[in-house]
Every structure is written in C-alpha cells, then in structure tokens.
Protein backbone atom coordinates (compact mmCIF):
# COMPACT_ATOMS: atom_id res chain seq x y z
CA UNK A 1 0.00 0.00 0.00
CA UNK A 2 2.81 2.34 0.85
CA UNK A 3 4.60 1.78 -2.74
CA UNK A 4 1.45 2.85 -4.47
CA UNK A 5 1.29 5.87 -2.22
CA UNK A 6 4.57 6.49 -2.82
CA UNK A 7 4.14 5.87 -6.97
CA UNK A 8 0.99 7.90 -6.91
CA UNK A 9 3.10 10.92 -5.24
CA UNK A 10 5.71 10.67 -7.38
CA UNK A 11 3.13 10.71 -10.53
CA UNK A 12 1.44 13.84 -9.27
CA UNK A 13 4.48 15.59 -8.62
CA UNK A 14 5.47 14.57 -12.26
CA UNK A 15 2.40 16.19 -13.69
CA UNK A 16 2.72 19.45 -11.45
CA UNK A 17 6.47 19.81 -12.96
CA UNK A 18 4.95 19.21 -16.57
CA UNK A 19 2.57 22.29 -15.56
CA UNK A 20 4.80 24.50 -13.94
CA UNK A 21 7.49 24.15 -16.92
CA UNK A 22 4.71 24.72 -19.50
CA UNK A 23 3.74 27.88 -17.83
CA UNK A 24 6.82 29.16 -18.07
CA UNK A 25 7.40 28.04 -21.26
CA UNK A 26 4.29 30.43 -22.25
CA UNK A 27 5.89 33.37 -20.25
CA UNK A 28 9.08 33.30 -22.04
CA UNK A 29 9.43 35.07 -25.44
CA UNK A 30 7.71 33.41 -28.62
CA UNK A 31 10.99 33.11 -30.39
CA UNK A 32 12.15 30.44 -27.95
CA UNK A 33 12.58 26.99 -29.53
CA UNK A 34 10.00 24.47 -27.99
CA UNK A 35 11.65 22.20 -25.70
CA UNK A 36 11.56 18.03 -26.51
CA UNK A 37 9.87 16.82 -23.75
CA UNK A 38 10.21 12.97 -22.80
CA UNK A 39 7.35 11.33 -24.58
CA UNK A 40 5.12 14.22 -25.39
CA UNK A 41 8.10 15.76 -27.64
CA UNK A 42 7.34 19.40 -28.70
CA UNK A 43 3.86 19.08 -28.75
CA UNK A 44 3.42 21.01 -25.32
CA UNK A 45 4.62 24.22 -26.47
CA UNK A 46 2.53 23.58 -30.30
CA UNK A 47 -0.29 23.29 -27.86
CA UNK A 48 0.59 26.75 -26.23
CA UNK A 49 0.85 28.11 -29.22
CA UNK A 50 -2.58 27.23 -31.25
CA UNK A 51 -4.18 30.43 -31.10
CA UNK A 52 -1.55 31.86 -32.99
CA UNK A 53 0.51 29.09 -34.91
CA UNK A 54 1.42 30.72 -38.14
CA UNK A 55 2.82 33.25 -36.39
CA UNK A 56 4.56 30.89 -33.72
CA UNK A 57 5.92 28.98 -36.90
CA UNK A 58 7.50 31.71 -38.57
CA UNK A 59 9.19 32.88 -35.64
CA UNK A 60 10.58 29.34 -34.73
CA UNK A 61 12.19 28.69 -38.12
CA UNK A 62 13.85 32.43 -37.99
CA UNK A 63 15.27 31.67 -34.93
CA UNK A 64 16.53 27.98 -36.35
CA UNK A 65 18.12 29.31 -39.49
CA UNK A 66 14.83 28.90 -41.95
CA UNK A 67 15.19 24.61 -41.15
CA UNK A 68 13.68 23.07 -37.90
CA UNK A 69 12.89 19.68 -36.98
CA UNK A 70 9.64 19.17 -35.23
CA UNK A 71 9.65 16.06 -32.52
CA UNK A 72 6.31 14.56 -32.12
CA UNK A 73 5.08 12.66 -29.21
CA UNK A 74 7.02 9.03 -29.05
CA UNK A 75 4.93 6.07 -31.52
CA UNK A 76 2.67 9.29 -33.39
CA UNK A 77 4.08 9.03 -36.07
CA UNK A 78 4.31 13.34 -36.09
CA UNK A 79 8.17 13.88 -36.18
CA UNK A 80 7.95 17.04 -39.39
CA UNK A 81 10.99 18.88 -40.90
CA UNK A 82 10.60 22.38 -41.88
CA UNK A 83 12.19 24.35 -43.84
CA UNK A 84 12.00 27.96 -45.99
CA UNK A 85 15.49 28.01 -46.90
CA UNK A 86 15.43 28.88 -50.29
CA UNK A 87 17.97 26.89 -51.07
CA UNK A 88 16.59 23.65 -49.97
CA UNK A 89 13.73 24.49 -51.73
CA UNK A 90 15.67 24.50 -54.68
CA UNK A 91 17.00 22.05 -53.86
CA UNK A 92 13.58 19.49 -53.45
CA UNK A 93 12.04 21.16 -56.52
CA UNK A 94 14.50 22.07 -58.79
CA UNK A 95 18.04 19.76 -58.55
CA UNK A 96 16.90 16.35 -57.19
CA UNK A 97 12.95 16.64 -57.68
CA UNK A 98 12.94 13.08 -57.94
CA UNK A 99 14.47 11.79 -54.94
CA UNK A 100 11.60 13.66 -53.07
CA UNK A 101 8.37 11.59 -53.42
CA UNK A 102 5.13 13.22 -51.87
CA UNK A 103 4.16 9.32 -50.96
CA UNK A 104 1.02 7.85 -49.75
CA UNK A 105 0.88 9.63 -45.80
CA UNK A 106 1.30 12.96 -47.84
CA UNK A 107 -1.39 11.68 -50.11
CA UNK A 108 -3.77 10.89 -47.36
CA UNK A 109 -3.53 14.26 -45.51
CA UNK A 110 -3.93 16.22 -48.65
CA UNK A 111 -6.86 13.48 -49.87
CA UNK A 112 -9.61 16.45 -50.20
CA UNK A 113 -7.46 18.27 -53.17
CA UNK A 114 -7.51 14.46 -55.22
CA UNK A 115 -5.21 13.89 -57.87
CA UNK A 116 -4.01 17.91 -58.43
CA UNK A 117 -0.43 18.63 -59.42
CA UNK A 118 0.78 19.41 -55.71
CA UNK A 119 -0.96 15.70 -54.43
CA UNK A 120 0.70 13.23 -57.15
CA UNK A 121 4.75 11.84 -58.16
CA UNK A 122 6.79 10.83 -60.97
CA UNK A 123 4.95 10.26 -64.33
CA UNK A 124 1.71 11.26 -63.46
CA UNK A 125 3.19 14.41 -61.83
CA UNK A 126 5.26 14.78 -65.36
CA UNK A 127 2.37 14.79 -67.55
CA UNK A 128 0.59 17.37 -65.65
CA UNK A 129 3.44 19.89 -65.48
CA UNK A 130 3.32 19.69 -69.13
CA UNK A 131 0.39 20.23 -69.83
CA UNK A 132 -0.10 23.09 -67.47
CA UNK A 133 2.62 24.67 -68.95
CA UNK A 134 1.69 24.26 -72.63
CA UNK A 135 -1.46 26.16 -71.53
CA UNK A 136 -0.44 28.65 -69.43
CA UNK A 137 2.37 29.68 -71.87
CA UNK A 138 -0.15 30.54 -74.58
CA UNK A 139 -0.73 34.09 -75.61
CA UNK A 140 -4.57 34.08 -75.38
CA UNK A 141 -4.57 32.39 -72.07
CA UNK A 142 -1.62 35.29 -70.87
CA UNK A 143 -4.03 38.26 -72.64
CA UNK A 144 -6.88 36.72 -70.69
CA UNK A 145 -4.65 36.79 -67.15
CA UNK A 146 -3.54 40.86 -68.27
CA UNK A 147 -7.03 42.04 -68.82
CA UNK A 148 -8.56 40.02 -66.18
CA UNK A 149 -5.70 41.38 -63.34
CA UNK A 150 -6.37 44.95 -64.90
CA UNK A 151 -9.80 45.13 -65.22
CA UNK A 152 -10.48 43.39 -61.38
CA UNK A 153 -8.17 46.06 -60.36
CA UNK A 154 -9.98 49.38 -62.12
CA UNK A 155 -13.37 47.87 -61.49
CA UNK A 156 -13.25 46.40 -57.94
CA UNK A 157 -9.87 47.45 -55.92
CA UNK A 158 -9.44 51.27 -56.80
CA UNK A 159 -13.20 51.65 -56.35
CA UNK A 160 -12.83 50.14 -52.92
CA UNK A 161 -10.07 51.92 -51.82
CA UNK A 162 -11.51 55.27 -53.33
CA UNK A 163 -14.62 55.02 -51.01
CA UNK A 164 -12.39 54.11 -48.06
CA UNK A 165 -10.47 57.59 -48.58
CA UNK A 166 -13.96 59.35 -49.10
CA UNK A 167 -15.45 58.12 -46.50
CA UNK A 168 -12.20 58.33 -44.18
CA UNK A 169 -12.99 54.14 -43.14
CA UNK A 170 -10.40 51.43 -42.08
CA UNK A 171 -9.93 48.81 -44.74
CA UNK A 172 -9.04 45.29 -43.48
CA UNK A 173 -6.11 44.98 -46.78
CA UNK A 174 -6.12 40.65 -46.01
CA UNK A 175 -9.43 40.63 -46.79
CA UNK A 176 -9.69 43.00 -49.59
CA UNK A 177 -6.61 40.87 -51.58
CA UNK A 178 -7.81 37.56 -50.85
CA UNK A 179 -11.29 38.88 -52.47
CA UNK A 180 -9.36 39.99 -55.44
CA UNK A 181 -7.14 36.92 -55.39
CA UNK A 182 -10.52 34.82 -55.15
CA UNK A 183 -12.41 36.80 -58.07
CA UNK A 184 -9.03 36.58 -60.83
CA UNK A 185 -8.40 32.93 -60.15
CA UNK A 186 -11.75 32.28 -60.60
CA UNK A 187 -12.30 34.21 -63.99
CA UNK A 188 -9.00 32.75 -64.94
CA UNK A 189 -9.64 29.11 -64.31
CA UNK A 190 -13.69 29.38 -65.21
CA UNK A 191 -14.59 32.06 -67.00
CA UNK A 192 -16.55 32.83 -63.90
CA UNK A 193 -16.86 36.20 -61.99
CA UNK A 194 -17.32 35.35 -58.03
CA UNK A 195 -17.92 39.66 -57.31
CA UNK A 196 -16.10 39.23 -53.62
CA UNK A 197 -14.57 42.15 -54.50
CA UNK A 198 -17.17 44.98 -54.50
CA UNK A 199 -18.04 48.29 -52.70
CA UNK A 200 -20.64 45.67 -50.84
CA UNK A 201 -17.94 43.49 -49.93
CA UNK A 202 -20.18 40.14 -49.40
CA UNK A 203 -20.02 37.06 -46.95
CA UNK A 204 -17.51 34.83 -49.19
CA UNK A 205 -18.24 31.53 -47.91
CA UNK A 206 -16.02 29.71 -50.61
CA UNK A 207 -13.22 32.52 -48.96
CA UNK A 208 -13.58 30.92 -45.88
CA UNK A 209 -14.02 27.50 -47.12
CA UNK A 210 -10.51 27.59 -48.65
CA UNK A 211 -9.81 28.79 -44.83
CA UNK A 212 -11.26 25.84 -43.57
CA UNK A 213 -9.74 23.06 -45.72
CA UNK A 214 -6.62 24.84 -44.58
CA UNK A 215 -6.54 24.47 -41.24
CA UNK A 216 -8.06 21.05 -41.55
CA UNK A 217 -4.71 20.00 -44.19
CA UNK A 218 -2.60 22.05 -41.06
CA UNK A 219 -4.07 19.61 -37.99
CA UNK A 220 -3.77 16.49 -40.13
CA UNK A 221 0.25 17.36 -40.09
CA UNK A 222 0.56 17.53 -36.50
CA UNK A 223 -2.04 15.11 -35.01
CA UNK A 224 -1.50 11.16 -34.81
CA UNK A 225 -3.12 9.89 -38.03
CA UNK A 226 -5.12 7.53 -35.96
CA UNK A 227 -7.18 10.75 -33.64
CA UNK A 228 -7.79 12.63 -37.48
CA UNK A 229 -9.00 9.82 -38.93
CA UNK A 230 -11.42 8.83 -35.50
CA UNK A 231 -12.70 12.57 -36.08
CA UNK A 232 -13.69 12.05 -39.69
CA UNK A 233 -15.21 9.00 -39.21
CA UNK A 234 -17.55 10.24 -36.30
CA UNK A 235 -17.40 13.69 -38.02
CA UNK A 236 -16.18 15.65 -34.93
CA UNK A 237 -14.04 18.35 -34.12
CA UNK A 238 -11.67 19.52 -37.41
CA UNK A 239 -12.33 16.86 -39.18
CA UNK A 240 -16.26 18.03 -39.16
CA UNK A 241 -14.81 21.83 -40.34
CA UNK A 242 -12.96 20.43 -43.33
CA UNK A 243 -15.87 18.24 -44.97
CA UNK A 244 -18.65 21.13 -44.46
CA UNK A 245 -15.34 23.43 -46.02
CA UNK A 246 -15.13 20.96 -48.80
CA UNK A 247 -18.87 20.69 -49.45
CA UNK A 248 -19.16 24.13 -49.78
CA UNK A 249 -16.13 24.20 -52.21
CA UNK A 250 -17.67 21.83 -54.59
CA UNK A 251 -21.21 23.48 -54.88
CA UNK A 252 -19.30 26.73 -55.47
CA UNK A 253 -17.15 24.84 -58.14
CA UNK A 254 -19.69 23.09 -59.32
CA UNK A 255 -21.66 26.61 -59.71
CA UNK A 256 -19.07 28.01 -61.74
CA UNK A 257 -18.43 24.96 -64.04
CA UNK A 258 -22.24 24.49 -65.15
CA UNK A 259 -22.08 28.16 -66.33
CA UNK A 260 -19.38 27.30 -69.22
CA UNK A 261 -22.43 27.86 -71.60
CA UNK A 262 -23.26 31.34 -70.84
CA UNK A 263 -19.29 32.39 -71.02
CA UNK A 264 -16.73 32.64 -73.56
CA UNK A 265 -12.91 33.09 -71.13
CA UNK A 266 -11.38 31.26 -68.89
CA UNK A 267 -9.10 27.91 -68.64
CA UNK A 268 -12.13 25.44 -68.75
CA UNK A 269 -13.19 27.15 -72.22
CA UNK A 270 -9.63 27.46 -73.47
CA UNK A 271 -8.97 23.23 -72.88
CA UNK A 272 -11.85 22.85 -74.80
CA UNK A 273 -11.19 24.36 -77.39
CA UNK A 274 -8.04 22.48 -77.30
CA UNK A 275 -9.34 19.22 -77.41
C-alpha cells in the first residue's frame, strides 16, 4: 500500500512539474525553440501556441536558421521537418525533384485536393506539369490573365479603396486581396466572376471555405493519423470543419463549371477548345 502511495506521489508531482514548466514556457518570449519533452516531444509548447501558430511557426524557423525539426510525441508518427530556406527548396524542386516523393501519408492528408499537381509523383506528376505549362504559356490564355488582373483592379480594388479615402474608413487589406485573389483565379480558371470584391464586400463563404480546408490539411500534419481519422469518421471536431469546407467548395465549383455555356474566357473554355 505504501509503494502505491509512494508511486501515486511521485506521478502527481510529475504532472505538477509538466505544468509549472509549460507555464513558463508560455511566459518566455515566442521566439524560444519548444523544448523536446520525454514522450510528449514538442507538442506542449505547439499546444501553447494554437491560437496563434502561423505566427509561432514563422518565428521558430527564424530563430533555427529557416530549417527546424519538429519532434512529435514518441509512436505518433508526427516527427515534421521544416524548412523555408530557399535553397533547400531549390534544392527538393528544382536539382533532385525526384528523390523527393510526396508518398502515400502525404497523399492521405492532402486526400480532399484528389489527384491535383501538388498531391501526385513521378509520371503522373510529369504529364501534368506539361500540360499546365503548354497552356499557361499561350498568348490568349496570358491576354486573358492581363485584362482580367487589370480590369479586377480598375473595377473592384481602386473603387474600394476610393470610397475608403472618401469616406475616411479602415480597410481590413487581407481581406480585400484575398477577395481579389478569389475573383481573378476564378475568372482565370472558369470564365466565372465570383464579385467578392465589390463596394458591398459580401459574406464569401467559398473565402472561408478555402480557410477551412486549410486548417483542416494544417491539424492532419501535426495530429496522430489515428485521432484525425477517428474525427472524420464520427465527423467531430476539425475533421467536421474540413468536410462542411469541402462541401461548400464543390457546390461553389460546381456553380461556376455548369455556367461554361453562358461564357466565352477562362481555362475550362480554353482546354476545350483544345481538345
């Protein structure tokens, strides 16, 4: 009886170090590299960090030299390198693309964006870069990007920002560029005009779809594949986010493919055309 008192001391005294070093771990500065804990790894200070984890990302590779090695806890499966060294970028993409595969994990995080150029390897991977690039590099497709950048910008920014200065009103600049970011791609890649980016400025759900799907792509990295894949199945928590995210994506897809017949621009019209 004594040894079990004596374990179940030692255990909560365990658990109030774990605390007390966390909390100081969230009073230090955000530039401090997250400490490797014994079986949890690094995934104490992620978890202090979630409210603001781009940010707490950026700051940990600048203060690692652009390359940092993430330590998941032990048997997860979560261990991640990082890197924005431009060189090792180069490196993966350009010099030795092929000893990089994506692979089947990446394949399964990334499952909601199916077979698109960043999700697939090797030939099939090879026959879509070409193809994109055939298109992309002809003139009518580059006219189309021109007048489409040119004419979202006379026609939706300057108005925008016109009305901001009349009206002496704070503009939130994220928003207004991912509506104009939204609104070309579209018109580029359907022929179709979303109009996010109007004096009205509009909800955007497929905005914050793209949001969602995000984050949801984000968790899968750091969470044990077996908790993700628990949440999808009983449709819980993130996993619940990303497939209403997704559904809304393909009805607002869907929305602008079935209006090919009523428009004469975009890629969709110009692969037809093709073929």
């Amino acid at each position: 009886m004594e040894m079990i008192i004596d374990f179940l001391d030692i255990f909560i005294a365990f658990v109030f170090f774990i605390v007390f070093r966390c909390l100081l771990l969230y009073k230090q500065s955000h530039k401090t590299l997250p400490m490797n804990w014994p079986v949890l790894g690094m995934l104490p200070g992620l978890l202090l960090q979630v409210h603001r984890v781009y940010d707490w990302i950026t700051e940990v590779l600048e203060a690692s030299s652009m390359t940092f090695c993430f330590k998941g806890p032990w048997l997860s499966g979560t261990n991640i390198l990082l890197t924005v060294d431009p060189v090792n970028i180069h490196y993966i993409l350009c010099s030795n693309f092929d000893n990089y595969p994506k692979g089947m994990e990446f394949k399964k995080i990334f499952e909601v964006i199916g077979d698109a150029i960043f999700n697939i390897d090797s030939g099939m991977w090879e026959d879509m870069r070409n193809s994109s690039h055939a298109i992309f590099s002809r003139q009518d497709f580059q006219r189309l990007s021109v007048s489409t950048s040119v004419g979202k910008i006379n026609e939706g920014l300057v108005p925008i920002l016109e009305n901001a200065v009349e009206k002496n009103i704070l503009v939130d600049l994220q928003d207004v560029f991912q509506r104009f970011l939204f609104d070309t791609s579209t018109i580029l890649m359907t022929g179709y005009d979303l109009k996010c980016l109007s004096l009205e400025m509009p909800k955007v759900d497929f905005g914050d779809a793209v949001d969602g799907v995000s984050d949801g792509i984000f968790y899968r990295h750091v969470k044990p594949e077996m908790v993700w894949k628990m949440q999808r199945l009983f449709g819980l928590g993130d996993e619940l986010k990303l497939k209403r995210a997704h559904n809304i994506l393909d009805r607002a897809c869907f929305k602008c493919i079935s209006s090919r017949d009523e428009i004469s621009r975009g890629l969709i019209i110009l692969v037809l055309k093709i073929c």
